[in-house]
Protein backbone atom coordinates (compact mmCIF):
# COMPACT_ATOMS: atom_id res chain seq x y z
CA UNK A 1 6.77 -15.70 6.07
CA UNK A 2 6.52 -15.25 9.88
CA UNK A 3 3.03 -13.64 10.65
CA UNK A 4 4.00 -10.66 13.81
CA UNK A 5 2.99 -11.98 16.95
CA UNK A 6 0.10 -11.17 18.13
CA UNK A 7 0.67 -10.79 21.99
CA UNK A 8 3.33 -8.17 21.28
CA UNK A 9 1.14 -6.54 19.45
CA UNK A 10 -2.03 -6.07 21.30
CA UNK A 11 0.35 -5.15 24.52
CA UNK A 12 1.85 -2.32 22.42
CA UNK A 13 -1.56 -1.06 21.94
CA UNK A 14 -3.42 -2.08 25.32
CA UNK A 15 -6.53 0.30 23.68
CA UNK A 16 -7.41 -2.31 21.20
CA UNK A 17 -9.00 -4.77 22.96
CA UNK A 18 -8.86 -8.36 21.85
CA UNK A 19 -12.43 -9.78 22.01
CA UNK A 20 -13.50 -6.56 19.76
CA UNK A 21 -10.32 -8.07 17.08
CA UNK A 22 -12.26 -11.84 17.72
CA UNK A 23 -16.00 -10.51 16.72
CA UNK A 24 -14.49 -9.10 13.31
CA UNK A 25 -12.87 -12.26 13.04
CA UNK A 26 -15.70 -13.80 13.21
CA UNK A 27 -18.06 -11.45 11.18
CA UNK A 28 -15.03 -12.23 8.53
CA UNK A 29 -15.71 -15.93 8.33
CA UNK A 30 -19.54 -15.57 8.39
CA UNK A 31 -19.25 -13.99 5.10
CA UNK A 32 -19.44 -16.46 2.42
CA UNK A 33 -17.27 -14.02 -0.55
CA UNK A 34 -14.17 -13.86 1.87
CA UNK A 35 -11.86 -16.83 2.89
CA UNK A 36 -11.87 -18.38 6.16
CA UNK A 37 -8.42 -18.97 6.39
CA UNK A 38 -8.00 -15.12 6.85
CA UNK A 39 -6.33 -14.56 10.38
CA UNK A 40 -6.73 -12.79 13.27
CA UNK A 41 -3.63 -10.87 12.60
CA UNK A 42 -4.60 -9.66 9.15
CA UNK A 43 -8.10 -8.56 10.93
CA UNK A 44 -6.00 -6.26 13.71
CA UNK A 45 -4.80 -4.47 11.06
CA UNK A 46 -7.87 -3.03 10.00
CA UNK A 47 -8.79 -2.95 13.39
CA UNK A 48 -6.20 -0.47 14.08
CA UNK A 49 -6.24 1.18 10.98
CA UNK A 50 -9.73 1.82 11.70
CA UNK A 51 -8.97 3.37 15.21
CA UNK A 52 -11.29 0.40 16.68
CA UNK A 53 -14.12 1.27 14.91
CA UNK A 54 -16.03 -1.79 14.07
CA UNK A 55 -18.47 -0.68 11.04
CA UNK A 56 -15.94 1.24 9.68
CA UNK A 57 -13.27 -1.62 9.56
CA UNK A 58 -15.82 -3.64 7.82
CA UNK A 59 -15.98 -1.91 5.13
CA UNK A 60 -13.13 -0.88 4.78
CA UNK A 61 -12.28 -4.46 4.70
CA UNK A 62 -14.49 -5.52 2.00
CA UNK A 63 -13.38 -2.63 0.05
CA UNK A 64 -9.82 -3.71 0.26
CA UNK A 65 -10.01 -7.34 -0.69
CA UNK A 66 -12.70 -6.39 -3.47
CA UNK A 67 -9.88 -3.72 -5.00
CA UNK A 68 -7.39 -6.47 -4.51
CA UNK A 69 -9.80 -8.95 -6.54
CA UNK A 70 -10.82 -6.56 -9.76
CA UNK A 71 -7.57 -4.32 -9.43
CA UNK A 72 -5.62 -6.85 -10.80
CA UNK A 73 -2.55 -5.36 -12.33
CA UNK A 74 -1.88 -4.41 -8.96
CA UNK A 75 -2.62 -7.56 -7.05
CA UNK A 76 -2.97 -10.45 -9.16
CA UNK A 77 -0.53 -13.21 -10.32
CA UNK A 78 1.72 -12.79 -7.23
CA UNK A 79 4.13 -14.62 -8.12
CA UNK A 80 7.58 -13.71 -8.15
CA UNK A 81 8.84 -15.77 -10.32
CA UNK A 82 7.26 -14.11 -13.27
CA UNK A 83 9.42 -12.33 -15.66
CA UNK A 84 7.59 -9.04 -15.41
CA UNK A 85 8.14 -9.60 -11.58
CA UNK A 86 11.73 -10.04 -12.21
CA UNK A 87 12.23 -7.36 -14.53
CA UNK A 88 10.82 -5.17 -11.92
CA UNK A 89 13.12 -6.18 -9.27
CA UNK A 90 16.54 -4.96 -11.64
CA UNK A 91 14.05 -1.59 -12.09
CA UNK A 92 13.87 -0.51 -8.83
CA UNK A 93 14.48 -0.37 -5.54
CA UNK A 94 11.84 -0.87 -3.07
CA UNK A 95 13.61 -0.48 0.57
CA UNK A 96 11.46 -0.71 4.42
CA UNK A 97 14.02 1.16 6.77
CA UNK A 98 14.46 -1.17 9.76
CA UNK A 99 14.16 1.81 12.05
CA UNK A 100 11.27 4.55 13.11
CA UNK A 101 10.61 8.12 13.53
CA UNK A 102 10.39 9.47 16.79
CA UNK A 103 6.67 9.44 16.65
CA UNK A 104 6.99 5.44 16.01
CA UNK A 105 6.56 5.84 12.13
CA UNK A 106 7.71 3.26 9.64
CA UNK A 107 9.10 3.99 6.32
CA UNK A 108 9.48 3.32 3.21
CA UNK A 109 11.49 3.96 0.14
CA UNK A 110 10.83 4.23 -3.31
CA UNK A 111 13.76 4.67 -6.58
CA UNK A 112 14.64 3.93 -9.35
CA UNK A 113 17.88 1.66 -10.39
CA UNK A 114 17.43 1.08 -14.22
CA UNK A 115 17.34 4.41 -15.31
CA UNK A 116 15.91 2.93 -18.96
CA UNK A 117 12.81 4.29 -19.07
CA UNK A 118 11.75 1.21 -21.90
CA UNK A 119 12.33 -0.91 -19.03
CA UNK A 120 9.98 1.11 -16.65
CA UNK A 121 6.37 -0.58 -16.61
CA UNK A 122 4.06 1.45 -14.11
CA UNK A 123 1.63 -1.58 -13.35
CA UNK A 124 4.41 -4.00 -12.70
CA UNK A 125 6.26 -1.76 -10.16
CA UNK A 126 3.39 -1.06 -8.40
CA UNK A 127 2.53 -4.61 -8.49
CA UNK A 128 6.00 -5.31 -6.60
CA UNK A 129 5.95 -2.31 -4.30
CA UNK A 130 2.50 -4.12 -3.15
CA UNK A 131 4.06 -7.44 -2.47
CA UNK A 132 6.75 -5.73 -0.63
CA UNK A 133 4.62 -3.69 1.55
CA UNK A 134 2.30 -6.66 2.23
CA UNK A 135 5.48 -8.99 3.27
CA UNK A 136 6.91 -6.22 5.48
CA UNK A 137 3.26 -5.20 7.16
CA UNK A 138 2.90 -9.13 7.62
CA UNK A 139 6.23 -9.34 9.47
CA UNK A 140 5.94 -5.68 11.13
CA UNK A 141 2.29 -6.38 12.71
CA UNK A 142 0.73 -2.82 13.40
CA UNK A 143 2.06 0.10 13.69
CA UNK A 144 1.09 3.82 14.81
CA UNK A 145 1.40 4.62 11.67
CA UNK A 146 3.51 4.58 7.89
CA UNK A 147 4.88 6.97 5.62
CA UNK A 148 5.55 6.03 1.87
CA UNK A 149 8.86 8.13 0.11
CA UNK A 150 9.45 8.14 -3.26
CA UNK A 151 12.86 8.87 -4.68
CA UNK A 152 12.65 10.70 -8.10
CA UNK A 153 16.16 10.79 -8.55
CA UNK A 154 16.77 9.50 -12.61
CA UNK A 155 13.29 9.83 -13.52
CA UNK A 156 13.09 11.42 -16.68
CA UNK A 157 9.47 12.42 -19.05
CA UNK A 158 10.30 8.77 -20.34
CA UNK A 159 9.03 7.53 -17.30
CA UNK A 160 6.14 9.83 -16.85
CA UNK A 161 4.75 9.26 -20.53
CA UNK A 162 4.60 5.16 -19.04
CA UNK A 163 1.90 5.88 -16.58
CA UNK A 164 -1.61 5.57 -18.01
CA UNK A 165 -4.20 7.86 -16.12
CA UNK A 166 -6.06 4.86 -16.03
CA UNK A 167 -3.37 2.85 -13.62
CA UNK A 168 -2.82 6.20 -11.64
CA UNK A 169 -6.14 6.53 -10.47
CA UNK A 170 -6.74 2.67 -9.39
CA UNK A 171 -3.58 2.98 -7.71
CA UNK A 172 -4.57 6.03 -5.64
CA UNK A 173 -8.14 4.57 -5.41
CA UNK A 174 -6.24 1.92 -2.80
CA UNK A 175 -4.47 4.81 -1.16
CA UNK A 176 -6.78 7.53 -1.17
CA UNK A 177 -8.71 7.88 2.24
CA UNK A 178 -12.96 7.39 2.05
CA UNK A 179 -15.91 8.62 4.42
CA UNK A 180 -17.90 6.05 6.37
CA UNK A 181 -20.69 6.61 8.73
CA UNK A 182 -20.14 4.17 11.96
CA UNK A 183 -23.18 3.33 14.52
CA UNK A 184 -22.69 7.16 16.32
CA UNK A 185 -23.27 8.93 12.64
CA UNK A 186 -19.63 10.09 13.35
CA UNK A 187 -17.38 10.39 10.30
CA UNK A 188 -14.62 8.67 9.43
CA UNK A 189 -11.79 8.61 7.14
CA UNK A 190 -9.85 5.76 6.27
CA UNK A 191 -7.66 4.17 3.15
CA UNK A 192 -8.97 0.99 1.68
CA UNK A 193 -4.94 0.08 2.58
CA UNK A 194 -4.94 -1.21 6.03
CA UNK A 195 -2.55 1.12 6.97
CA UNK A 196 -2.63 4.95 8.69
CA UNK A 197 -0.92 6.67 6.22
CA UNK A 198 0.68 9.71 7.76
CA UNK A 199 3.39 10.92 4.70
CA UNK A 200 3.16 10.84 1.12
CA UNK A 201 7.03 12.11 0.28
CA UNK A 202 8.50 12.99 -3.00
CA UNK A 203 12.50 13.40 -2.70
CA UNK A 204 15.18 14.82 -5.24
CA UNK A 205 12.16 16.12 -7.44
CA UNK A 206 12.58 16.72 -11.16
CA UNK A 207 11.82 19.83 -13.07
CA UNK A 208 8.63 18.48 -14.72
CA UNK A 209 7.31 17.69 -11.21
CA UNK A 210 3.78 19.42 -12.62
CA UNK A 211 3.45 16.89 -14.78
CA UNK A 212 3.97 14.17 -12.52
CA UNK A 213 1.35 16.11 -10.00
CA UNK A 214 -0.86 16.71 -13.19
CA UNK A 215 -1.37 12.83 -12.82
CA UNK A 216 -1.99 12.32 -9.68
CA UNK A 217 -4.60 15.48 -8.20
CA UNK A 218 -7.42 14.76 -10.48
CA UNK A 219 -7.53 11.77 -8.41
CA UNK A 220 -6.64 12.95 -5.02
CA UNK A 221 -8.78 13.58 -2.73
CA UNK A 222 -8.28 16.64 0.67
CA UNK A 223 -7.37 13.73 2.93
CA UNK A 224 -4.46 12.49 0.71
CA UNK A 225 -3.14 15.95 -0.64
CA UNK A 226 -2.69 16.86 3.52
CA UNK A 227 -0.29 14.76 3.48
CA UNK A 228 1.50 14.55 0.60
CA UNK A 229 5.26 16.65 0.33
CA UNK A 230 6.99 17.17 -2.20
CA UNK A 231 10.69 18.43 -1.32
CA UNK A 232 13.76 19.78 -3.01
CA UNK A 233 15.79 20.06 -0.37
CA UNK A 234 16.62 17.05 1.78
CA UNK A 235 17.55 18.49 4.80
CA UNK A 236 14.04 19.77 5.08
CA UNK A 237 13.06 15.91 4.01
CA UNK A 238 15.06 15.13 7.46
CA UNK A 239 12.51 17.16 9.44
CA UNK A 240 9.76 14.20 8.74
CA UNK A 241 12.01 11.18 8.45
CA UNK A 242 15.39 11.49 10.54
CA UNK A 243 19.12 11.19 8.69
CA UNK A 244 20.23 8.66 10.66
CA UNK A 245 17.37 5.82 9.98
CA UNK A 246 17.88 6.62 6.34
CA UNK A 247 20.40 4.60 3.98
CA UNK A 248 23.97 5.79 3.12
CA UNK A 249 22.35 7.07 -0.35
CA UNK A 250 20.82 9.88 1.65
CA UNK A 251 23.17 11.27 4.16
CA UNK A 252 22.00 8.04 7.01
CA UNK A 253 23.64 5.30 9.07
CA UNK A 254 22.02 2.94 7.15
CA UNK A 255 22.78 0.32 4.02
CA UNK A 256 22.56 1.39 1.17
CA UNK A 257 19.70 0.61 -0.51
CA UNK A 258 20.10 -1.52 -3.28
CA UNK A 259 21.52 -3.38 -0.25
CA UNK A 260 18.11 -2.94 1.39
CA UNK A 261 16.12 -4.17 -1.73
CA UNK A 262 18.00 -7.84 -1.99
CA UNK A 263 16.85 -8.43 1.63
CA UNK A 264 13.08 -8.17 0.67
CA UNK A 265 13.25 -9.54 -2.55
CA UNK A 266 15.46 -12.72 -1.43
CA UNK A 267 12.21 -12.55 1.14
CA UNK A 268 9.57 -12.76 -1.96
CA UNK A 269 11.24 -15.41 -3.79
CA UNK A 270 12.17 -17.54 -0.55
CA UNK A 271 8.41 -17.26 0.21
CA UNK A 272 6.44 -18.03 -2.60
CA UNK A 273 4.17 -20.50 -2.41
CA UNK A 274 3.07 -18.43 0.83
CA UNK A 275 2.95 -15.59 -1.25
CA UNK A 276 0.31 -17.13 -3.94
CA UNK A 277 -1.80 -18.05 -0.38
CA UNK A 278 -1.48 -14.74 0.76
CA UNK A 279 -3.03 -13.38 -2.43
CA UNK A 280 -6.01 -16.14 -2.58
CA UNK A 281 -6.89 -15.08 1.18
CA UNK A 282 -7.32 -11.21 0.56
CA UNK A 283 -9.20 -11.62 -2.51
CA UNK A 284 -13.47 -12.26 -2.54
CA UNK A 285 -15.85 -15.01 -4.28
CA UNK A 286 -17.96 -12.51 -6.22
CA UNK A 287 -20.30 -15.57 -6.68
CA UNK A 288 -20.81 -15.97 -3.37
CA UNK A 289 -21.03 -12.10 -2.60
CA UNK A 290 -24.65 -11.66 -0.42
CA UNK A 291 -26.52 -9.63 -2.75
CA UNK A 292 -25.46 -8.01 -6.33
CA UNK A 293 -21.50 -9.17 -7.14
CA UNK A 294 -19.45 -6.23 -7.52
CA UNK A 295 -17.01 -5.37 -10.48
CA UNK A 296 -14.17 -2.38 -11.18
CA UNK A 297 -16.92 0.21 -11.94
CA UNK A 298 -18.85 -0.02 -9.11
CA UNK A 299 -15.21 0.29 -7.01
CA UNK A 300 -14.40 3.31 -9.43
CA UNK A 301 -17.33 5.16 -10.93
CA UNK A 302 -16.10 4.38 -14.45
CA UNK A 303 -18.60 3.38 -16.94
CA UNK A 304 -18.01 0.90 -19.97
CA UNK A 305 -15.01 -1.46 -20.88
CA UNK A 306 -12.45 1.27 -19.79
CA UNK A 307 -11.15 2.55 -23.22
CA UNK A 308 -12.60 5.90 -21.85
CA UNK A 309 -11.93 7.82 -18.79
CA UNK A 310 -14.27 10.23 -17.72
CA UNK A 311 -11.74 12.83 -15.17
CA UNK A 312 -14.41 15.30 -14.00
């Protein structure tokens, strides 16, 4: 698990300037609930992410390692090894095209292989499309900006009837974009991913696509639903994500992509030990948290043990 080097990275974005990266650094290690073995190339991300904003990338940082800490069926128990890990990887396929678009856009792709929807487990996919994403932003360093595609192709009311409402709106509580006041009152908008988020696609959609959508917009806030697509046509697909970076499975120059998959997941299981570190340096002490420790419903609003939830 190579970390992207840093020199690269900062000269690809000469705006960011270094010494601004080094005082969140350090802000990170003065803060007793967060590891100090977390790196100055974890902190550029949501430096960038940010768009250099220092108050803003604090908090979104503490927001992301405290959702990684209480959200976790997402982001606990990392390792790969795990059955339910395992079981995920023969589920789906969770492919990071090599290439960009021409706006310097990364991508990533979403589908189903096991079409068994008794074999689909919501938490557990997620769980895996996390690790993957984390490996591949690890490698990748930053970036101007990512777009997430999910294939539907398979998916059957089976599938749909495995997500909880529950799991769906943690999930898009990491995605989903939040308003922060930095030092000039400005607003800003930012995911507690450390990512710019520029596409949310859904591909070869099914009929009962209002369902699916049913699930996900009580949840989703303006920022999110601007960019989300949802297409039945690929070629219009090919207007935000060019053929030819695509795999062979949709029309592109590319492998296939349960080809793609056994690249990252020979990645995982070839890295992890550093995987299990990974996970223990983005996740918080709550004992050690200055001030009052935080828990899942002060990250989500929701009151009580969670046998109940409230959707206004």
């Amino acid at each position: 698990m190579k970390e992207a080097d840093l020199e690269e990275q900062y000269a690809r974005f000469p705006e960011i300037k270094r010494t601004e990266v080094l005082k969140l650094v350090d802000w990170i290690h003065a803060q007793p609930h967060i590891s100090k073995q977390f790196s100055e190339g974890e902190a550029l991300h949501f430096f960038h992410a940010c768009r250099s904003s220092m108050e803003v990338a604090k908090q979104v940082l503490d927001i992301n390692l405290t959702a990684r800490t209480h959200l976790d069926e997402f982001f606990g128990n990392l390792d790969c090894e795990r059955p339910e890990i395992r079981k995920a990887m023969k589920t789906v396929s969770i492919v990071p095209l090599s290439g960009a678009t021409p706006e310097g856009y990364r991508v990533i792709i979403g589908k189903l292989e096991d079409l068994n929807a008794s074999n689909y487990v919501f938490a557990d996919v997620m769980k895996l499309y996390c690790m993957i994403f984390d490996f591949w932003m690890y490698e990748d360093g930053v970036q101007p900006g990512h777009v997430i595609v999910i294939d539907l192709k398979g998916a059957s009311l089976g599938h749909v009837a495995r997500i909880g409402l529950l799991q769906m709106k943690k999930f898009l509580y990491y995605l989903q974009e939040y308003e922060f006041k930095d030092l000039s009152e400005e607003c800003a908008f930012q995911e507690a991913a450390a990512i710019r988020l520029i596409g949310f696609h859904f591909i070869n959609i099914v009929p009962f696509m209002d369902k699916i959508l049913a699930l996900m917009t009580p949840f989703m806030k303006k920022e999110l639903t601007s960019v989300l697509h949802v297409h039945s046509d690929l070629n219009d697909f090919y207007k935000f994500v060019p053929k030819h970076m695509l795999p062979k499975d949709y029309g592109g120059d590319e492998e296939p992509a349960c080809s793609g998959k056994e690249i990252y997941y020979k990645k995982l299981l070839d890295n992890r030990k550093e995987m299990l570190e990974f996970e223990t340096r983005h996740q918080v002490n709550e004992k050690l948290r200055p001030g009052k420790p935080k828990n899942v419903s002060d990250l989500l609003g929701i009151e009580g043990n969670f046998k109940k939830l409230d959707i206004d």
